[in-house]
Protein backbone atom coordinates (compact mmCIF):
# COMPACT_ATOMS: atom_id res chain seq x y z
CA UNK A 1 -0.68 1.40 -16.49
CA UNK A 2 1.62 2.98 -14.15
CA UNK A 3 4.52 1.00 -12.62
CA UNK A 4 6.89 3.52 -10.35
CA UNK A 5 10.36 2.34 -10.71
CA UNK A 6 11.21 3.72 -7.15
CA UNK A 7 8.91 1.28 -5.38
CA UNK A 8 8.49 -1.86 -3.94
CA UNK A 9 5.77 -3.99 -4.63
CA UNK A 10 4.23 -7.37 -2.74
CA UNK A 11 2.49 -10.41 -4.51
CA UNK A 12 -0.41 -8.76 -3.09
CA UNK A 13 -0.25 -5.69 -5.03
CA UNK A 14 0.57 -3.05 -2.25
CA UNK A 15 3.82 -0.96 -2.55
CA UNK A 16 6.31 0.72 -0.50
CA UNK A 17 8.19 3.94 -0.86
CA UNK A 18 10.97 4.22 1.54
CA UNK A 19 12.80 7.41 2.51
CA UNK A 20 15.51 6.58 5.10
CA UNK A 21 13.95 4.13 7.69
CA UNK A 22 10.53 5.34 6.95
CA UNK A 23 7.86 4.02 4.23
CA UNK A 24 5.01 4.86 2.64
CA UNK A 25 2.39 1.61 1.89
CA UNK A 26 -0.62 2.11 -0.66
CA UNK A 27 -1.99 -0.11 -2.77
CA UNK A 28 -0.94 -0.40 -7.07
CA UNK A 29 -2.48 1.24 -10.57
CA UNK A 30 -3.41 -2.37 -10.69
CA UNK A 31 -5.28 -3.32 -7.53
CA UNK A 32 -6.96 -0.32 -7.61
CA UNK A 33 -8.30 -0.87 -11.03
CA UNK A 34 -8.89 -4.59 -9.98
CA UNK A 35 -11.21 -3.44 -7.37
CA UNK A 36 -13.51 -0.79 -9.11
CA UNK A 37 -14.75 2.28 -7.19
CA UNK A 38 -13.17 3.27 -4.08
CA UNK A 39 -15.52 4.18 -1.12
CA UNK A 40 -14.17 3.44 2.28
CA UNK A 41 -10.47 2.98 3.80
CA UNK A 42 -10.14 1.18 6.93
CA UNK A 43 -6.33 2.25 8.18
CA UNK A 44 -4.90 1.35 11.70
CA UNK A 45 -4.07 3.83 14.53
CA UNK A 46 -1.25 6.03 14.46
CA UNK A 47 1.67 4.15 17.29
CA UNK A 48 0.00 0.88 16.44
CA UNK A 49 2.35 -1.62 15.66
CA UNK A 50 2.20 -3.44 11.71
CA UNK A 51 3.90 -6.83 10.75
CA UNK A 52 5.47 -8.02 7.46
CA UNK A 53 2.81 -10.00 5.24
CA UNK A 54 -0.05 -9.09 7.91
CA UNK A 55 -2.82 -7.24 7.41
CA UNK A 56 -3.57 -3.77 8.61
CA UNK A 57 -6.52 -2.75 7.37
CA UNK A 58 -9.00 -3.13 4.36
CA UNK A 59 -10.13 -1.22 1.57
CA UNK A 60 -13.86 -1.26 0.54
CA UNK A 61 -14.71 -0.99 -2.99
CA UNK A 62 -18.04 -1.25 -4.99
CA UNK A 63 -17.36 -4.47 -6.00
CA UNK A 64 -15.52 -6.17 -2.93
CA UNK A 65 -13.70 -5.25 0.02
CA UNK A 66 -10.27 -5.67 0.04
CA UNK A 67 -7.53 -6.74 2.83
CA UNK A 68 -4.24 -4.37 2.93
CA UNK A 69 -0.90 -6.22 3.83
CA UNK A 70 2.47 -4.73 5.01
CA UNK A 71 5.17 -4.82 3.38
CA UNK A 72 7.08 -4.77 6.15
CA UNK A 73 6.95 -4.42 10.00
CA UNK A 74 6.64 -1.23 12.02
CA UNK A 75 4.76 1.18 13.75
CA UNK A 76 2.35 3.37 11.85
CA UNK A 77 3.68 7.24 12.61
CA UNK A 78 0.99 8.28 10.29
CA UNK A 79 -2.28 7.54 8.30
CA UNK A 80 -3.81 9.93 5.52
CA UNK A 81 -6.72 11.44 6.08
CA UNK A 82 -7.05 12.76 2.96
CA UNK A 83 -8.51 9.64 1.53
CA UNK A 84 -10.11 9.00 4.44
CA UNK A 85 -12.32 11.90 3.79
CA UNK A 86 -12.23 11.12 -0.06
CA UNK A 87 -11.33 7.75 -0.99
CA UNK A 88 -11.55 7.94 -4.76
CA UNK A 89 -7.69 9.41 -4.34
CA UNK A 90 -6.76 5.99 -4.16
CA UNK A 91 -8.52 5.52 -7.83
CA UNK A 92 -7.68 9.28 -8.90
CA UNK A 93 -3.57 8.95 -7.37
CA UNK A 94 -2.47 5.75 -5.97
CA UNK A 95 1.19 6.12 -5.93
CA UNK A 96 1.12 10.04 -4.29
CA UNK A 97 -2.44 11.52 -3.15
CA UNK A 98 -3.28 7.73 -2.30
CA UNK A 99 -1.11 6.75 -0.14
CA UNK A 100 -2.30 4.82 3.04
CA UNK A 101 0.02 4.71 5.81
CA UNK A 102 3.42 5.79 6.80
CA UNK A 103 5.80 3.27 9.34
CA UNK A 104 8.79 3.40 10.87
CA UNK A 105 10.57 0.47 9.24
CA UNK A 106 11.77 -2.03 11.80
CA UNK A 107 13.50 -4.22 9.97
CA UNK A 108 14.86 -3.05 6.88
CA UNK A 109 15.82 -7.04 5.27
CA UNK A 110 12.62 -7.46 4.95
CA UNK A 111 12.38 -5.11 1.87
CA UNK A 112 14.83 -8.04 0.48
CA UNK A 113 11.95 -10.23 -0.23
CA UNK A 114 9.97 -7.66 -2.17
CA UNK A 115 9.40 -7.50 -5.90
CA UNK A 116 11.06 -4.77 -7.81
CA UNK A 117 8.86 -2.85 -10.62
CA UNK A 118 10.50 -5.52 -13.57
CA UNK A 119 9.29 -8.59 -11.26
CA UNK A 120 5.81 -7.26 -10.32
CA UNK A 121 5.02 -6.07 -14.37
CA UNK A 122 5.81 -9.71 -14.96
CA UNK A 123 3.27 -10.48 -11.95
CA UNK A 124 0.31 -8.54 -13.47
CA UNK A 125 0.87 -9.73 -16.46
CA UNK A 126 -0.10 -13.24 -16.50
């Protein structure tokens, strides 16, 4: 399983890659795999406004459907349409193709209370 070193993760098994004041929010290898097959991605509106812990929009899977937490609060300057149109990226690419949104981080402490890759391996794990 792949654990990106670079990230961020939540008890909830999203991540967050940030570059600058910006981050990228997707969900793990793990949830992914958790959840089966892939078929529909419910993602907010670009301007609309995300809050640490909350969630933003669900991911529908075979099996179940899923909610998506943020990571941290923002405003969403960007969702990806790619796996809107094809939502198996998320199962195919979940760290790069499968990305879900992109927000301007508001409050950068928040990333504080995330796990880094060690602490989340330890998560899935148990």
């Amino acid at each position: 399983m792949n654990f990106p070193e670079k990230l961020k993760y939540t008890k909830d098994h999203e991540w967050i890659r940030v570059e600058g004041d910006v981050g990228y929010i997707g969900i793990t290898e793990y949830a992914q795999g958790e959840l089966g097959d892939i078929v529909f991605v419910e993602l907010p509106a670009i301007g609309k406004k995300v809050e640490f812990s909350q969630a933003f929009g669900t991911v529908e899977a075979v099996k179940a459907v899923s909610d998506l937490y943020s990571p941290v609060s923002g405003e969403v300057l960007e969702v990806n349409k790619k796996i809107q149109d094809s939502p198996e990226l998320v199962n195919k690419d979940p760290y790069e193709q499968g990305w879900m949104i992109k927000v301007k981080i508001e409050k950068a402490s928040e990333l504080d209370s995330l796990m880094n890759v060690d602490a989340y391996k330890k998560l899935v794990a148990k």
